[in-house]
PDB file of N, CA and C in Angstrom:
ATOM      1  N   UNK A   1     -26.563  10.522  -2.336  1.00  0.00           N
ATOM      2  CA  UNK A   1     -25.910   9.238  -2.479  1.00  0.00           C
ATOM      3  C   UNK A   1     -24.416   9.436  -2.260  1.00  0.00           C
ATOM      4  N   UNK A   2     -23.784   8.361  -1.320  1.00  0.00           N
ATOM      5  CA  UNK A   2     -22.332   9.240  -0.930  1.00  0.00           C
ATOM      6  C   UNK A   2     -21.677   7.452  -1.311  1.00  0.00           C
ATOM      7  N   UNK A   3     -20.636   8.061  -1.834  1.00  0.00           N
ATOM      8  CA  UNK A   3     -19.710   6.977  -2.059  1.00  0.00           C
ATOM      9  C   UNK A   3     -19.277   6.105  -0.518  1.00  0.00           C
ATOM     10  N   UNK A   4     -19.507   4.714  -0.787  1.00  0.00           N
ATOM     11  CA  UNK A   4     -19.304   3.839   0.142  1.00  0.00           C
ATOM     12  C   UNK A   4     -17.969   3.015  -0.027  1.00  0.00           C
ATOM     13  N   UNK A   5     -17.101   2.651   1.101  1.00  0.00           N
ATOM     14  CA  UNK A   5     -15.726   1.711   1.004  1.00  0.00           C
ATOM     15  C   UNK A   5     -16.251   0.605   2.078  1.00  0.00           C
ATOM     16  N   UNK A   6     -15.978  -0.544   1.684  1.00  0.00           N
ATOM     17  CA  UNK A   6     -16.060  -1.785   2.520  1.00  0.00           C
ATOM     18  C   UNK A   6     -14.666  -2.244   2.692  1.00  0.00           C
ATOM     19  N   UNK A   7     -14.295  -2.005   3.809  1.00  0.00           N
ATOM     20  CA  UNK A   7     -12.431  -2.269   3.977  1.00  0.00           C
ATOM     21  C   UNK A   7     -12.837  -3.843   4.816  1.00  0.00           C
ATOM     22  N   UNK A   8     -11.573  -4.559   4.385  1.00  0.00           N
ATOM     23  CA  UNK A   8     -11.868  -5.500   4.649  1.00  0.00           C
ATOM     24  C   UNK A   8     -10.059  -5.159   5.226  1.00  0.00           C
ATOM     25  N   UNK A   9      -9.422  -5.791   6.480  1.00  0.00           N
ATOM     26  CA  UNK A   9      -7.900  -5.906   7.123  1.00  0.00           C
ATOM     27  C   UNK A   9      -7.455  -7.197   7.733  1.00  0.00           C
ATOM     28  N   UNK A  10      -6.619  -7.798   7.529  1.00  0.00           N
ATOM     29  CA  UNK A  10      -5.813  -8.718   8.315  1.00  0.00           C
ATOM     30  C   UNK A  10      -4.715  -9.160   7.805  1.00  0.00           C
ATOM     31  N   UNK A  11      -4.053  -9.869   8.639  1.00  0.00           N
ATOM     32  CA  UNK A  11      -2.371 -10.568   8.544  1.00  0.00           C
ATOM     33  C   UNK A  11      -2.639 -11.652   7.347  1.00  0.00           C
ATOM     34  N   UNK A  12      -1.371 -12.209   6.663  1.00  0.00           N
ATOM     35  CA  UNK A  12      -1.440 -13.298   6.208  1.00  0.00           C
ATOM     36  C   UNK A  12       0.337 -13.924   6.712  1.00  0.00           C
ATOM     37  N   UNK A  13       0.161 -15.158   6.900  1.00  0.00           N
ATOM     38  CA  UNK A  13       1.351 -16.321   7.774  1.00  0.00           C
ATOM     39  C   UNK A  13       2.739 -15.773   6.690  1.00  0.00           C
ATOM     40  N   UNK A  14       3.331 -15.534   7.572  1.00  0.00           N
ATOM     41  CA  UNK A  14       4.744 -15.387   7.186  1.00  0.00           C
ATOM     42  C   UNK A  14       5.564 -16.748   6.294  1.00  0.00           C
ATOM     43  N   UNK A  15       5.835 -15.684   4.811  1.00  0.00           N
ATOM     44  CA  UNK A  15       6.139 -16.700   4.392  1.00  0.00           C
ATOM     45  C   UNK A  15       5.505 -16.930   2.844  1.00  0.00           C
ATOM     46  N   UNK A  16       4.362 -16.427   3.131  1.00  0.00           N
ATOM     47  CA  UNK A  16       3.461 -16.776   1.910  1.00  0.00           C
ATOM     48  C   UNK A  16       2.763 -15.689   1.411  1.00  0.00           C
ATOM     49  N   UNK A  17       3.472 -14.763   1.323  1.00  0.00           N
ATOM     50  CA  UNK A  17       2.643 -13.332   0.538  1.00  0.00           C
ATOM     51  C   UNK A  17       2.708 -13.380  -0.950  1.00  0.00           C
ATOM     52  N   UNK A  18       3.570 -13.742  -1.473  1.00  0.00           N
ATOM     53  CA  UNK A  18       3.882 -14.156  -3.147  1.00  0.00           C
ATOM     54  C   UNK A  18       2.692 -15.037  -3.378  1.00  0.00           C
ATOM     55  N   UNK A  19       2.128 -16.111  -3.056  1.00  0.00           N
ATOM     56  CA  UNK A  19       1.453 -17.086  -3.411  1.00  0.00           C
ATOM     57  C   UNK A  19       0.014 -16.136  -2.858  1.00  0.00           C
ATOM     58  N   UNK A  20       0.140 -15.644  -2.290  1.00  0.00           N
ATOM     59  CA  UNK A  20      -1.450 -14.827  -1.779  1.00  0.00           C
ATOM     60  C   UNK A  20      -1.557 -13.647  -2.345  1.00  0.00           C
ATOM     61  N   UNK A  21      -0.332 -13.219  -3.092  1.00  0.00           N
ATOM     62  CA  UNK A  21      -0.638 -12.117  -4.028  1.00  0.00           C
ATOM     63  C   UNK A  21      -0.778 -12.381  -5.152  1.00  0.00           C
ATOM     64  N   UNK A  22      -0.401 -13.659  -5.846  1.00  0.00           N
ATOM     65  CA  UNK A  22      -0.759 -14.418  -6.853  1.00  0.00           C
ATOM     66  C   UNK A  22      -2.665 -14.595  -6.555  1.00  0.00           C
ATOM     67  N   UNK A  23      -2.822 -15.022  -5.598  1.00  0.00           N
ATOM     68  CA  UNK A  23      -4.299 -14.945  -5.903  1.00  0.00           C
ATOM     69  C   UNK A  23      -5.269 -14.025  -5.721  1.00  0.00           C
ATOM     70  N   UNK A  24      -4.744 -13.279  -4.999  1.00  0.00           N
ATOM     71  CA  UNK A  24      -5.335 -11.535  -5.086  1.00  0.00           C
ATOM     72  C   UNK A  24      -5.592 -10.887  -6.508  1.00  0.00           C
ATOM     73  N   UNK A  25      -4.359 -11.300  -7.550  1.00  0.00           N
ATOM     74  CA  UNK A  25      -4.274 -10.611  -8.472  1.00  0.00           C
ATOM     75  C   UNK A  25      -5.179 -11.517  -9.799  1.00  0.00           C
ATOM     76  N   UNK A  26      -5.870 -12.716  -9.360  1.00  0.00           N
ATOM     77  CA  UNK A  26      -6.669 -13.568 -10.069  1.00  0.00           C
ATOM     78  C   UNK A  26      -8.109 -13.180  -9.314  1.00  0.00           C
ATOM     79  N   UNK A  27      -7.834 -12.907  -8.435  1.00  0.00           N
ATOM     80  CA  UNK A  27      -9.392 -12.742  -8.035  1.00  0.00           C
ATOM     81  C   UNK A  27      -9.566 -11.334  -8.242  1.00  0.00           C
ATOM     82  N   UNK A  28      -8.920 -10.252  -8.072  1.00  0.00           N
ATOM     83  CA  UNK A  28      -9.434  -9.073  -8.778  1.00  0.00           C
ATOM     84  C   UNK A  28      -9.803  -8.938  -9.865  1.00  0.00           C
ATOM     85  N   UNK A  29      -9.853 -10.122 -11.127  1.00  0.00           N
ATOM     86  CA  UNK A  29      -9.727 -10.137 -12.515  1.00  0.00           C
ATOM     87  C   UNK A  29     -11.066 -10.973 -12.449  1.00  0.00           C
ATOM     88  N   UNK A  30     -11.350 -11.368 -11.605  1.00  0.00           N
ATOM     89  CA  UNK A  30     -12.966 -11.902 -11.153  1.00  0.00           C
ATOM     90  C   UNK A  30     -13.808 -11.368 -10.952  1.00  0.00           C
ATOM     91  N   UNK A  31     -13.476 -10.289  -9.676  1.00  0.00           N
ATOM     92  CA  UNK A  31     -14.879  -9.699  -8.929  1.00  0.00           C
ATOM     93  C   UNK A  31     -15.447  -8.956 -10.077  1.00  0.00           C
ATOM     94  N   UNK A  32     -16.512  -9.088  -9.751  1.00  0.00           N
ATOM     95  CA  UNK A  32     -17.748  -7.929 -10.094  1.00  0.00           C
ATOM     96  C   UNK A  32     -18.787  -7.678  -9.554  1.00  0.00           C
ATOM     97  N   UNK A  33     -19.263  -6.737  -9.551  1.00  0.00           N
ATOM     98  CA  UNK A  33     -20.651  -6.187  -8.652  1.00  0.00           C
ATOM     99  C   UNK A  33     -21.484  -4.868  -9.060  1.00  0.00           C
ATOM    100  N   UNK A  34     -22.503  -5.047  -9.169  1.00  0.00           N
ATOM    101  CA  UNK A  34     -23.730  -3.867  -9.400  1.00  0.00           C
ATOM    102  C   UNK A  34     -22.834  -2.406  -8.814  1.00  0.00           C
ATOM    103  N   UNK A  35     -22.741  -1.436  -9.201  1.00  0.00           N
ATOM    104  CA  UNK A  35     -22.389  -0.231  -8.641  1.00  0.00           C
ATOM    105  C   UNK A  35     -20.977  -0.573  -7.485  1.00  0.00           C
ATOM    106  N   UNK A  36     -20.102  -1.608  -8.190  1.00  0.00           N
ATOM    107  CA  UNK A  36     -18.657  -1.373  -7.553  1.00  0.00           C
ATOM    108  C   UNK A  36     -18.198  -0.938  -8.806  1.00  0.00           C
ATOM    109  N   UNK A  37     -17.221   0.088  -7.753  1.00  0.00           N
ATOM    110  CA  UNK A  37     -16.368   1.345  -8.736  1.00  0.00           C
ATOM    111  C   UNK A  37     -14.950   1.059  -9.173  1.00  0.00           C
ATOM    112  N   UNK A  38     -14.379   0.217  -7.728  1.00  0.00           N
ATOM    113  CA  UNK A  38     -13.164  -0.398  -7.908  1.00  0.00           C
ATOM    114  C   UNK A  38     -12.416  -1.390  -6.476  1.00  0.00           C
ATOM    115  N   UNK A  39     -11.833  -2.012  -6.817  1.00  0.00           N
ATOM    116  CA  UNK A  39     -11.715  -2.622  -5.887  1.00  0.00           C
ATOM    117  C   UNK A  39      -9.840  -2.835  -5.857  1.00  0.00           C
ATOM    118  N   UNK A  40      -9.308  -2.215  -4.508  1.00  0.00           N
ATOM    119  CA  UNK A  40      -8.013  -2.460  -4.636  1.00  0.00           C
ATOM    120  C   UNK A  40      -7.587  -3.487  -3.266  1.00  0.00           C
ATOM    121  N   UNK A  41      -6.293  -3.537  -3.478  1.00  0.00           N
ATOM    122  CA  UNK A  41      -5.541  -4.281  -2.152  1.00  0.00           C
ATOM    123  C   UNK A  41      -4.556  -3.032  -1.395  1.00  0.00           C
ATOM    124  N   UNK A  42      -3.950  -3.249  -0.452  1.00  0.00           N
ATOM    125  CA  UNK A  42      -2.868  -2.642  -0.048  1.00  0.00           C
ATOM    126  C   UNK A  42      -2.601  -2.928   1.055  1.00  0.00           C
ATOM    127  N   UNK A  43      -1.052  -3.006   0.815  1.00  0.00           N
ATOM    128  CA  UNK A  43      -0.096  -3.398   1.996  1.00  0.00           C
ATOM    129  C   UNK A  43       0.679  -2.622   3.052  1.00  0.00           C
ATOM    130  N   UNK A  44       0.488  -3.219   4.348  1.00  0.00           N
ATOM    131  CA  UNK A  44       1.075  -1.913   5.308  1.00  0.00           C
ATOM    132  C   UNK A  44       2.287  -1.624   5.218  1.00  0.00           C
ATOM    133  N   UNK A  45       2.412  -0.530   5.294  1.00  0.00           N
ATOM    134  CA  UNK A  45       3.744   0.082   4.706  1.00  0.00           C
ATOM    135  C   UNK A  45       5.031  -1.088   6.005  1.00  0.00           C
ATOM    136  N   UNK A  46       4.698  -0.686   6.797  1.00  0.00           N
ATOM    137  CA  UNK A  46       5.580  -1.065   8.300  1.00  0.00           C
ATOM    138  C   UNK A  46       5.233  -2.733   7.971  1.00  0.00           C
ATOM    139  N   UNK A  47       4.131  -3.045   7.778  1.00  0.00           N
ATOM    140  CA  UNK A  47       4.041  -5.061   8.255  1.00  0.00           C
ATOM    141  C   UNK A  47       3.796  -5.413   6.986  1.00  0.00           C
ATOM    142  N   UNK A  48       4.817  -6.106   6.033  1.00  0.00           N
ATOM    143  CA  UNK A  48       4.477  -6.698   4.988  1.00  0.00           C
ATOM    144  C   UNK A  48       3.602  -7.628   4.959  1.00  0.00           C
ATOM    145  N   UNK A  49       2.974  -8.497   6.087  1.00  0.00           N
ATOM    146  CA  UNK A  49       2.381  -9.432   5.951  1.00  0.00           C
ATOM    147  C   UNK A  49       0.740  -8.658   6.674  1.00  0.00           C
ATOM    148  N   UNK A  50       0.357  -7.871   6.594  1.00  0.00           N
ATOM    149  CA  UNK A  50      -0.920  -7.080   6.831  1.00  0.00           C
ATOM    150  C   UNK A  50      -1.248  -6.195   5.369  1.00  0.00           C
ATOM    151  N   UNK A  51      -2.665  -6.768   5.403  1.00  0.00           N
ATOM    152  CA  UNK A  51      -3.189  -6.028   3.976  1.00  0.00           C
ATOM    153  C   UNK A  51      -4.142  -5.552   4.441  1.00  0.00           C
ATOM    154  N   UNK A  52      -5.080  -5.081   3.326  1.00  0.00           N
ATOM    155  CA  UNK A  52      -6.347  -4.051   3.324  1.00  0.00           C
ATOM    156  C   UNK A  52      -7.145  -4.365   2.370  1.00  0.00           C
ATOM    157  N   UNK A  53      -7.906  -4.631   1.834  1.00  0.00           N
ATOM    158  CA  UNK A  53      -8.807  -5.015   0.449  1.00  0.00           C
ATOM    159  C   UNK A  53      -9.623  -3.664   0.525  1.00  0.00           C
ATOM    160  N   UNK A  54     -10.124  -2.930  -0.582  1.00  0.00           N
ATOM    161  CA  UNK A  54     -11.126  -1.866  -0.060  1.00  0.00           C
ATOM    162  C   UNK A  54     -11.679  -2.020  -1.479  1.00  0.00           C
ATOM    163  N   UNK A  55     -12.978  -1.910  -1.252  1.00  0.00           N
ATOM    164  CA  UNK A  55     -14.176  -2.495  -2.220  1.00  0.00           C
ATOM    165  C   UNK A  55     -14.735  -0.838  -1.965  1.00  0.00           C
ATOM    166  N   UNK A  56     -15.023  -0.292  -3.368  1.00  0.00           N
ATOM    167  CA  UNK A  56     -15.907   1.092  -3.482  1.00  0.00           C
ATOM    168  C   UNK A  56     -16.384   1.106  -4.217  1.00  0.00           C
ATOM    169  N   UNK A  57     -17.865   1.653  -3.662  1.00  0.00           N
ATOM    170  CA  UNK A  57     -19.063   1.337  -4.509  1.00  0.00           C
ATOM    171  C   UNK A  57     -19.476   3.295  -4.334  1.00  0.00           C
ATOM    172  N   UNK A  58     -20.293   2.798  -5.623  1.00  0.00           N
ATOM    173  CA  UNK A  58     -20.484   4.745  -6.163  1.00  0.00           C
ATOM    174  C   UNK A  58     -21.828   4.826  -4.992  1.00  0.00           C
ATOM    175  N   UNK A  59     -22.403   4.337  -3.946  1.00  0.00           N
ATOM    176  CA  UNK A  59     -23.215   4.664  -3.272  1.00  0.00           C
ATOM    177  C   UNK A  59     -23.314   3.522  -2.471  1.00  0.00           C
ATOM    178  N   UNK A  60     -23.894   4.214  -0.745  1.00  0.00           N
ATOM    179  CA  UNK A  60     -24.492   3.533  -0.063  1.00  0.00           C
ATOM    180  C   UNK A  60     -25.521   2.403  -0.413  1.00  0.00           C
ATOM    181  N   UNK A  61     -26.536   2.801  -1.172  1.00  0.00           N
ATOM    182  CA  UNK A  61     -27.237   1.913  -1.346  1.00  0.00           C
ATOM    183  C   UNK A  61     -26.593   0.726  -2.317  1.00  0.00           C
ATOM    184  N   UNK A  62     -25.720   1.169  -2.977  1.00  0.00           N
ATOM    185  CA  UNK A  62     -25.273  -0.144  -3.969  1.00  0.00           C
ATOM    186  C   UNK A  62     -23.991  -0.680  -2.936  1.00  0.00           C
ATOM    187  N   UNK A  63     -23.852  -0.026  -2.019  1.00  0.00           N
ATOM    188  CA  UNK A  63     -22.801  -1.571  -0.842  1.00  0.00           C
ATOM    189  C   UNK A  63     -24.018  -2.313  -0.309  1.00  0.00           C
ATOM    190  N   UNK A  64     -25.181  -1.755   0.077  1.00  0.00           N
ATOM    191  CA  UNK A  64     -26.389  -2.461   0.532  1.00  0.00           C
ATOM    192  C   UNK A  64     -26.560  -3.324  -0.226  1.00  0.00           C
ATOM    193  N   UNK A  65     -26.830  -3.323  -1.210  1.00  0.00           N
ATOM    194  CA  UNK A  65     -27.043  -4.463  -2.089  1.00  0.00           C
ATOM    195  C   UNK A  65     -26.480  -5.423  -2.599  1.00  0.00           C
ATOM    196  N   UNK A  66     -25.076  -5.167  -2.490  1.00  0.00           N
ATOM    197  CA  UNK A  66     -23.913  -5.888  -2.583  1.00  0.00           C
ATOM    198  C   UNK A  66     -24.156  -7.365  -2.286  1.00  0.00           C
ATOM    199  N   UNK A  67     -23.805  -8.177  -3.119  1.00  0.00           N
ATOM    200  CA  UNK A  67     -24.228  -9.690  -2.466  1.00  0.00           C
ATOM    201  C   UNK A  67     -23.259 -10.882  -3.124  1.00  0.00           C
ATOM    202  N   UNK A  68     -22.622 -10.950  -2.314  1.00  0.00           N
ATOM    203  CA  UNK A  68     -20.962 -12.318  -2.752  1.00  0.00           C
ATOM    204  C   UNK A  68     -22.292 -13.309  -3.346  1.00  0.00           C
ATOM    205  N   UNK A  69     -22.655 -12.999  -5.208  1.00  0.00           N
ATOM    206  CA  UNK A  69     -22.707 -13.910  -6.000  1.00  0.00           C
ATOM    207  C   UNK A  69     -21.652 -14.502  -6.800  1.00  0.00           C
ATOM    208  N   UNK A  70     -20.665 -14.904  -5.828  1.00  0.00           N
ATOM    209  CA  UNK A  70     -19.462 -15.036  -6.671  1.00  0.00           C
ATOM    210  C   UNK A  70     -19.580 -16.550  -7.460  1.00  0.00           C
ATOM    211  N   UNK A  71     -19.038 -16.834  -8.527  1.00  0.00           N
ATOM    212  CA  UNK A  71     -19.338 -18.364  -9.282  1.00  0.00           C
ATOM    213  C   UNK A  71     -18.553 -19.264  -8.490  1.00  0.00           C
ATOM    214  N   UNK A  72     -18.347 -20.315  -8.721  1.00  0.00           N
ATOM    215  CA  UNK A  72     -17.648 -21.842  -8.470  1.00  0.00           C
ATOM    216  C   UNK A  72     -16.575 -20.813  -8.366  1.00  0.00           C
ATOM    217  N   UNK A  73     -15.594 -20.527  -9.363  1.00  0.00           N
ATOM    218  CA  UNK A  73     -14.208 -20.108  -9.674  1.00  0.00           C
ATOM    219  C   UNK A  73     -14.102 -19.635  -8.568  1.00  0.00           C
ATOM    220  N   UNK A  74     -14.708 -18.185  -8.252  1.00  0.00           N
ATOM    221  CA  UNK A  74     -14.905 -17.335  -7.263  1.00  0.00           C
ATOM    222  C   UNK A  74     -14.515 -17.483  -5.698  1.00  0.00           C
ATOM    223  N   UNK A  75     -15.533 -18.725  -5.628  1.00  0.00           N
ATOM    224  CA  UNK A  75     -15.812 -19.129  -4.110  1.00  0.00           C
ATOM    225  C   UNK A  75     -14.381 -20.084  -4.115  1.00  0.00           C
ATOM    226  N   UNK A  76     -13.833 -20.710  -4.912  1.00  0.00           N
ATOM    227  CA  UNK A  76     -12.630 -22.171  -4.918  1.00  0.00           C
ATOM    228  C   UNK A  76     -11.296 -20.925  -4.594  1.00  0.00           C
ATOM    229  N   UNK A  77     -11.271 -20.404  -5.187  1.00  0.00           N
ATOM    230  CA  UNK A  77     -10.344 -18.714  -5.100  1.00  0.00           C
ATOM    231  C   UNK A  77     -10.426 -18.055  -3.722  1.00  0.00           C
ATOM    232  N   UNK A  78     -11.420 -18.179  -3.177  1.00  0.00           N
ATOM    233  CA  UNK A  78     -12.048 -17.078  -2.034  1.00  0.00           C
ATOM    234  C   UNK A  78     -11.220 -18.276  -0.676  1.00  0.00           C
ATOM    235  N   UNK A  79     -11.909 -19.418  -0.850  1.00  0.00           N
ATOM    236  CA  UNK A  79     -11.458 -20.229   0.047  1.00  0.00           C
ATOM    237  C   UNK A  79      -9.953 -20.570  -0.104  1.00  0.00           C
ATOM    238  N   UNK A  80      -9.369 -20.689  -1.345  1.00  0.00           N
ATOM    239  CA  UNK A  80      -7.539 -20.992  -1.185  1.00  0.00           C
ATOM    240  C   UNK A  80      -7.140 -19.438  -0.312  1.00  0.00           C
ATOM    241  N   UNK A  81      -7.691 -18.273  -0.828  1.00  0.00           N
ATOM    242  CA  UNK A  81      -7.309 -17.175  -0.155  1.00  0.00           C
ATOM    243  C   UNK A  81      -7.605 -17.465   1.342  1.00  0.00           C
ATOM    244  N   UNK A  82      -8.080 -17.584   2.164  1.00  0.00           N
ATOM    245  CA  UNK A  82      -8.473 -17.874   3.305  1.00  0.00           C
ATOM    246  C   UNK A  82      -7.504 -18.769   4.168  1.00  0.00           C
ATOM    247  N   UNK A  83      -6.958 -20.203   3.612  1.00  0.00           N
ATOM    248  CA  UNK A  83      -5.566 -20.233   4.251  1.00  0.00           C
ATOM    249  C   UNK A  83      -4.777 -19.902   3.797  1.00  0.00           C
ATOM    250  N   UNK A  84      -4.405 -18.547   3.719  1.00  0.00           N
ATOM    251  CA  UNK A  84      -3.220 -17.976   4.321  1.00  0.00           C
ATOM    252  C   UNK A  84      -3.827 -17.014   4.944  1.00  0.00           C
ATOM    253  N   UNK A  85      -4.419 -16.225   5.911  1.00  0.00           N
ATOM    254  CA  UNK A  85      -4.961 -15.852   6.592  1.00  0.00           C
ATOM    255  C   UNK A  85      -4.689 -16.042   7.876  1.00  0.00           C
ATOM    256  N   UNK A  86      -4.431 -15.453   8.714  1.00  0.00           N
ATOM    257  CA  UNK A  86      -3.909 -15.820   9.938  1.00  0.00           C
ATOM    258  C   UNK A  86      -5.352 -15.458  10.865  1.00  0.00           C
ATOM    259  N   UNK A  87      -5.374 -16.587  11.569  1.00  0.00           N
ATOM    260  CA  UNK A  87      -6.842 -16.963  12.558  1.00  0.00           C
ATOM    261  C   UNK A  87      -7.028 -15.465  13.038  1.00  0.00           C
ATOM    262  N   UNK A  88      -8.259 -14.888  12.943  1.00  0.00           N
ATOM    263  CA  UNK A  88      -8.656 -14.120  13.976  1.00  0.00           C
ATOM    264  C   UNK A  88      -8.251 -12.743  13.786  1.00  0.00           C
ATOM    265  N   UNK A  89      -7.489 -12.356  12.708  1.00  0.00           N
ATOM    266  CA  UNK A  89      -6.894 -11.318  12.495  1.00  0.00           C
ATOM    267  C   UNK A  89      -7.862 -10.283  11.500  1.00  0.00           C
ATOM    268  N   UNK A  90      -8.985 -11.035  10.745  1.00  0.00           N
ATOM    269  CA  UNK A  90      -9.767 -10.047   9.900  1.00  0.00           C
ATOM    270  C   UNK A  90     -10.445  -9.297  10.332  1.00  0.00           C
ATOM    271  N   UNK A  91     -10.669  -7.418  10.128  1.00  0.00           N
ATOM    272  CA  UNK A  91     -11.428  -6.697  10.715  1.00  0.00           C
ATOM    273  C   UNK A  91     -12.024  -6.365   9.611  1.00  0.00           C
ATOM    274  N   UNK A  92     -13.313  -5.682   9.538  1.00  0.00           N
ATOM    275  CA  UNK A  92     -14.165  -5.231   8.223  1.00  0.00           C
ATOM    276  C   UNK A  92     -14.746  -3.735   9.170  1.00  0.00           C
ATOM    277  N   UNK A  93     -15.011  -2.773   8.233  1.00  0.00           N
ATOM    278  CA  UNK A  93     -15.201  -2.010   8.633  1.00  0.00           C
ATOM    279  C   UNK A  93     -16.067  -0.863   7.152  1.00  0.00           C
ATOM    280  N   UNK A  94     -16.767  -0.248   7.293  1.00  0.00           N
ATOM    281  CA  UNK A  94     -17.629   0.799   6.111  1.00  0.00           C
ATOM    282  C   UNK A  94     -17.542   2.184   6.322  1.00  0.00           C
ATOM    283  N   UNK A  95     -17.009   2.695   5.510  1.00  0.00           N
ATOM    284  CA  UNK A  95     -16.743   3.727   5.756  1.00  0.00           C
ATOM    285  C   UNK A  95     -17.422   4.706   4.372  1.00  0.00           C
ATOM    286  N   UNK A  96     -17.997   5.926   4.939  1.00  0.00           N
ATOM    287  CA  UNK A  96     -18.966   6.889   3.807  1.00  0.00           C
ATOM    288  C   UNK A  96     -18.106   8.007   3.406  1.00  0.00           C
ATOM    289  N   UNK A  97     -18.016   8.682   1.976  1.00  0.00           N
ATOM    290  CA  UNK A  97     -17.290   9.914   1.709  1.00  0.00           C
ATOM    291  C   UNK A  97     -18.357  11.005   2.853  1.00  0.00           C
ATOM    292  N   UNK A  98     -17.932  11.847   3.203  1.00  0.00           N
ATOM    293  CA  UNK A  98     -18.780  13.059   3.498  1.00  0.00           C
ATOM    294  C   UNK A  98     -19.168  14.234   1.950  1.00  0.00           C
ATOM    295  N   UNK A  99     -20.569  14.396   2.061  1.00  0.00           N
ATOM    296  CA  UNK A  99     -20.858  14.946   0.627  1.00  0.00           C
ATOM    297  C   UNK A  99     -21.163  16.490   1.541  1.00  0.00           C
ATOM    298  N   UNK A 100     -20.272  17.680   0.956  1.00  0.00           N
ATOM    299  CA  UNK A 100     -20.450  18.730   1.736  1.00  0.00           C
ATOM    300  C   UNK A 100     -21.331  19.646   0.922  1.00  0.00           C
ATOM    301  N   UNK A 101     -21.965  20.675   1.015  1.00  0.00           N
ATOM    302  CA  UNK A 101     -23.277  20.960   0.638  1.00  0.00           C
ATOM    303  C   UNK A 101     -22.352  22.365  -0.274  1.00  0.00           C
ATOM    304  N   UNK A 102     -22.987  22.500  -0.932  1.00  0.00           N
ATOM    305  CA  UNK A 102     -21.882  23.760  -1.926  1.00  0.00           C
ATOM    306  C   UNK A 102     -22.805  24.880  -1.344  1.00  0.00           C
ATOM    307  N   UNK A 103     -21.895  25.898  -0.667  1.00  0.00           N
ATOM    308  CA  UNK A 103     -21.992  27.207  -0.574  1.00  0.00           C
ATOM    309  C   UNK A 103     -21.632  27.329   1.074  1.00  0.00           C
ATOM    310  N   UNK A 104     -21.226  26.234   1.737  1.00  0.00           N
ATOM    311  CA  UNK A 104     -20.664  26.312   3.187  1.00  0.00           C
ATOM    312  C   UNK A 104     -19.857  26.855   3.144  1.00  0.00           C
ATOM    313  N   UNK A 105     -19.041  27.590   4.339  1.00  0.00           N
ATOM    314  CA  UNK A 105     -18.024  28.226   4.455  1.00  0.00           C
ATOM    315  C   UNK A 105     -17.482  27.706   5.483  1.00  0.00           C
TER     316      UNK A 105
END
């Protein structure tokens, strides 16, 4: 079982990162999920207005299972986050730890 990251990337409109980090920091106080380990944000060092969300779950199979049961609150939160979002800019991507076998050299 190898630790799984669900990166989620894109811009948000110049201008409005305070108000979208205001709700970043309400919706992290929300999420929850079966076998998520932690869930952070981060900002590109060079483009203040480009972030990263990365969702890690203690295994492949528990990102598989993963399923946005998010409540009312959740989804009303999910969607204000969304405009500020700049069209077309979100990439998602999964990425696995490598689990190396003890006694390789």
């Amino acid at each position: 079982m190898s630790e799984t990251k669900f990166l989620v990337r894109y811009s948000v409109n110049e201008g409005t990162q305070q108000k979208y980090l205001k709700l970043l920091k309400e919706f992290k106080s929300l999420i929850r999920a079966e076998g998520l380990v932690d869930y952070s944000v981060y900002v590109d060092a060079k483009n203040k207005l480009s972030f990263t969300e990365v969702y890690t779950f203690k295994s492949e199979e528990a990102f598989d299972n993963y399923e946005d049961d998010s409540d009312e609150r959740t989804k009303i939160l999910m969607s204000k986050m969304a405009e500020f979002v700049v069209n077309k800019t979100t990439k998602y991507s999964v990425i696995k730890k490598v689990e190396f076998e003890t006694g390789d050299k």
